[in-house]
C-alpha atoms as a PDB file:
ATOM      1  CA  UNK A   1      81.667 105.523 -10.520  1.00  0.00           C
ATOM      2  CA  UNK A   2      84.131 104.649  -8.110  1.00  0.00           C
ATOM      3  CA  UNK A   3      81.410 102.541  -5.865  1.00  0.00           C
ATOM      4  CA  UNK A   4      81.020 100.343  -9.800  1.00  0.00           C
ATOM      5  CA  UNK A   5      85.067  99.911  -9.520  1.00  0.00           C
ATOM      6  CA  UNK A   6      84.648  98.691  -5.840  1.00  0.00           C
ATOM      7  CA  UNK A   7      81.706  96.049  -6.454  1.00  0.00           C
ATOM      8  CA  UNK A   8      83.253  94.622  -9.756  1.00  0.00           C
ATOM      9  CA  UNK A   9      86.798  94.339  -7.645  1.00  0.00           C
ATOM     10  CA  UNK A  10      84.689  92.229  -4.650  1.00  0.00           C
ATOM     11  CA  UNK A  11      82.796  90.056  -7.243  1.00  0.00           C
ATOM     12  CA  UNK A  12      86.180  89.606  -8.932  1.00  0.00           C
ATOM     13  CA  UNK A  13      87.869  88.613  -5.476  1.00  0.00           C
ATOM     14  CA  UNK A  14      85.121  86.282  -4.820  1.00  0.00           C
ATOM     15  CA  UNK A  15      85.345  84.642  -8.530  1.00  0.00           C
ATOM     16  CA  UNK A  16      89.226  84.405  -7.506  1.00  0.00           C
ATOM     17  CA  UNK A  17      88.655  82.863  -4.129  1.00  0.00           C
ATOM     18  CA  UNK A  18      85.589  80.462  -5.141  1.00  0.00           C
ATOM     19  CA  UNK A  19      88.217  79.058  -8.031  1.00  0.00           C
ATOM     20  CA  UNK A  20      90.729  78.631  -6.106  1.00  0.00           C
ATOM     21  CA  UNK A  21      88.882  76.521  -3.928  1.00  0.00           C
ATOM     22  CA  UNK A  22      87.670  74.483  -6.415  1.00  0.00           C
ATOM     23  CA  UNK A  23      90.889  74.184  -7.477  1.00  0.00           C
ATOM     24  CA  UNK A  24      90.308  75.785 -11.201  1.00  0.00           C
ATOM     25  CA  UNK A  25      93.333  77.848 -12.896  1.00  0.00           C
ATOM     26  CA  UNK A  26      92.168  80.765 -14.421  1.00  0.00           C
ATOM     27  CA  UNK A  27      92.260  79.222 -17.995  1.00  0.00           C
ATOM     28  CA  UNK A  28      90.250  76.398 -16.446  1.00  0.00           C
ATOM     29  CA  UNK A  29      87.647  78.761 -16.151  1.00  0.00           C
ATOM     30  CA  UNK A  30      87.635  80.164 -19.169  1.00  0.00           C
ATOM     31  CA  UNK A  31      87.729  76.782 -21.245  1.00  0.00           C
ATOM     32  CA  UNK A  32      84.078  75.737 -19.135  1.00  0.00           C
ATOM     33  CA  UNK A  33      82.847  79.103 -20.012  1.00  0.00           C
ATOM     34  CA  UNK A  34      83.880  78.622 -23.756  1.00  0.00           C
ATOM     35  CA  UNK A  35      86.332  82.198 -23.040  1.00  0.00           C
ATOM     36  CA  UNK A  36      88.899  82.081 -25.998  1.00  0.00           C
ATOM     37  CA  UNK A  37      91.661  82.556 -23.144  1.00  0.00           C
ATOM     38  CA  UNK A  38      92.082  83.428 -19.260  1.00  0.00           C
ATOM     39  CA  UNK A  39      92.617  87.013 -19.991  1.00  0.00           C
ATOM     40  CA  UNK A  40      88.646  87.533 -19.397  1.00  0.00           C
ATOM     41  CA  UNK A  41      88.963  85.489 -16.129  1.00  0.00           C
ATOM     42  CA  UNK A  42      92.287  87.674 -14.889  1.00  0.00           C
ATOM     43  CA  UNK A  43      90.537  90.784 -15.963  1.00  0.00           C
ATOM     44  CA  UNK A  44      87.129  89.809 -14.280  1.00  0.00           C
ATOM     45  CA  UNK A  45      89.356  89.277 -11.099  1.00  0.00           C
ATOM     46  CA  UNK A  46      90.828  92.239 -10.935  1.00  0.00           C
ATOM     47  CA  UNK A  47      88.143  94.286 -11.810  1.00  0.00           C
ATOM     48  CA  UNK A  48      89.077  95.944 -14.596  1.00  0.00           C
ATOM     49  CA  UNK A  49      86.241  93.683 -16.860  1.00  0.00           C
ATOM     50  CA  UNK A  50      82.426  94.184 -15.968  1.00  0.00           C
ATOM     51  CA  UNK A  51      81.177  90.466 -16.189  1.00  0.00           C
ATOM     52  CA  UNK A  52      77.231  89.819 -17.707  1.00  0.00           C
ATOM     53  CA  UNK A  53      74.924  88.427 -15.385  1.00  0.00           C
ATOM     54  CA  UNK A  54      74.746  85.693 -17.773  1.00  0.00           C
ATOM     55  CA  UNK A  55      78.456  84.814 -16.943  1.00  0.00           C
ATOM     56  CA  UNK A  56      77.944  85.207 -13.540  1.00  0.00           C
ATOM     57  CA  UNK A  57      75.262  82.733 -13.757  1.00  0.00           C
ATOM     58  CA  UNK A  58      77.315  80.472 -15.443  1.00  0.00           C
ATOM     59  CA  UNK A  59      80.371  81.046 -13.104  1.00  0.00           C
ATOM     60  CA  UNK A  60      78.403  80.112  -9.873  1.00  0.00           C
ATOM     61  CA  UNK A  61      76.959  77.121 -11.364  1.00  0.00           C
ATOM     62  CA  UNK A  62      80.252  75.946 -12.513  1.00  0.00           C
ATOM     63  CA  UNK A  63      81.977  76.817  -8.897  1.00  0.00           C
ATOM     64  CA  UNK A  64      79.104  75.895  -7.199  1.00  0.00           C
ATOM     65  CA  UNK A  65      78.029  78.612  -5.246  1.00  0.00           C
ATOM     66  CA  UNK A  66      75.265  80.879  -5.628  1.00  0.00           C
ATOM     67  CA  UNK A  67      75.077  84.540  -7.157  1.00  0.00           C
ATOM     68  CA  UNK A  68      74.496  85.612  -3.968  1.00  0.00           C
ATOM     69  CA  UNK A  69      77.780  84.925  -2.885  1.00  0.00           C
ATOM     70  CA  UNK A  70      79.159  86.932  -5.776  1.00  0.00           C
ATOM     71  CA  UNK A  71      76.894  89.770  -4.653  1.00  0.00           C
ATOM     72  CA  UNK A  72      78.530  89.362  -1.040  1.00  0.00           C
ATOM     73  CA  UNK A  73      74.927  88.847  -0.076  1.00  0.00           C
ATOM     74  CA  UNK A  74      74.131  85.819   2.286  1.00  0.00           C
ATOM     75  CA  UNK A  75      73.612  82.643   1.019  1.00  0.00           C
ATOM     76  CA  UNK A  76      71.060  80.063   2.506  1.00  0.00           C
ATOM     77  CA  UNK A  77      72.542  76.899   4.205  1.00  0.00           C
ATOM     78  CA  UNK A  78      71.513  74.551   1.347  1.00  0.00           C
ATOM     79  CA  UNK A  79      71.392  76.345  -1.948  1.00  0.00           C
ATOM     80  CA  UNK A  80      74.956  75.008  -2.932  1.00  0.00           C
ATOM     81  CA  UNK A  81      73.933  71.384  -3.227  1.00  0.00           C
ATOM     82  CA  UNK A  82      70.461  72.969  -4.617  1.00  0.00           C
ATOM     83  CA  UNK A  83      72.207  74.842  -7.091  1.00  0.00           C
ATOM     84  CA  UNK A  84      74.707  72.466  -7.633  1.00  0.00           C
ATOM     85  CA  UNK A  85      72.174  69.943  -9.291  1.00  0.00           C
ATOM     86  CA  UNK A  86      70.369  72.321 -10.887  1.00  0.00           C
ATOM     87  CA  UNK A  87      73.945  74.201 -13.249  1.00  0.00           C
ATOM     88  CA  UNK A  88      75.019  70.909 -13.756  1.00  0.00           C
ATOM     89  CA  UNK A  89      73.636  70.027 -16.920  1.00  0.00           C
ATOM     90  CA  UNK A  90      75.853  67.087 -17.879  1.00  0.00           C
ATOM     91  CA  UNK A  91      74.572  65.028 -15.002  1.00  0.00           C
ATOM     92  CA  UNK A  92      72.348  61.866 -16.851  1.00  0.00           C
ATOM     93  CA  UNK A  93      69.203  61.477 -15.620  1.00  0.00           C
ATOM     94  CA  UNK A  94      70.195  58.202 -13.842  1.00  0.00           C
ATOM     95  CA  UNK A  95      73.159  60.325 -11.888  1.00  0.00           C
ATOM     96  CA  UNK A  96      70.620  62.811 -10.667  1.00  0.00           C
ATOM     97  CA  UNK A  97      68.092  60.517  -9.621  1.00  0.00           C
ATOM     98  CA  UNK A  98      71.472  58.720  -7.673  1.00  0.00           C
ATOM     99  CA  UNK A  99      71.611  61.963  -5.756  1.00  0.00           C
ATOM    100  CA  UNK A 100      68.141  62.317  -4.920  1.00  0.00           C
ATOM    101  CA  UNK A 101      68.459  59.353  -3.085  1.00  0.00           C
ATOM    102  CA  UNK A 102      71.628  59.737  -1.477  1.00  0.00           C
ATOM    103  CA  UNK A 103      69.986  63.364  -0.037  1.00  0.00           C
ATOM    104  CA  UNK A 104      66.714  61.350   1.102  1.00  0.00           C
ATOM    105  CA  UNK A 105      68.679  58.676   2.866  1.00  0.00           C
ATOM    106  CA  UNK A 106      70.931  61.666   4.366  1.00  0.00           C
ATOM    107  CA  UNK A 107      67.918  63.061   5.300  1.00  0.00           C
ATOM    108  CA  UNK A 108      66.555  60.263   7.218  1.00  0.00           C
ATOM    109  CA  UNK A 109      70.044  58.921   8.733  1.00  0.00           C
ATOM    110  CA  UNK A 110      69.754  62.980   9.872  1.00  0.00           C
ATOM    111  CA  UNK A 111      66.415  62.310  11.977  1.00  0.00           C
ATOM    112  CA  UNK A 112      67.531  59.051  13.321  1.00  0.00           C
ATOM    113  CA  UNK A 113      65.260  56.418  10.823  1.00  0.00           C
END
């Protein structure tokens, strides 16, 4: 039991420290994930709320990292930007296809073309 207490208090340090980063108060995060108030954020934090891996989906889409990260399992160099496009579903199709590009020109400014 006390191993469950010990994961749900990393995950929650890692929801802290990706939000901060990003900038996001705690009721920030709670309004994207439709939470009626930050309590559930401050709870998840601290560990003292188990969090769905629905939620956790939702929270690494939202702070763009991947679950992995949560997990404190490694995360591949380019699953942010990856994952990035793929939780963001208020991107319009003309925005996305913007990106695309931008990454294919990155791409070839990367191998010198």
């Amino acid at each position: 039991m006390k191993n469950e207490e010990n994961k749900g208090s990393s995950i929650g340090s890692r929801i802290r420290s990706a939000r901060e980063e990003m900038g996001y108060s705690q009721l920030d995060l709670a309004k994207k994930l439709d939470f009626e108030s930050a309590t559930a954020i401050s709870l998840i934090e601290s560990g003292e709320r188990n969090i769905t891996i629905n939620n956790l989906e939702k929270i690494a889409g939202i702070l763009h990292r991947s679950v992995n990260y949560f997990l404190g399992k490694p995360e591949k160099d380019n699953v942010t930007v990856e994952y990035a496009l793929r939780a963001d579903k208020h991107l319009s199709p003309d925005a996305k296809k913007a990106i695309l590009q931008f990454i294919e020109l990155a791409k070839n400014n990367k191998n010198g073309k």
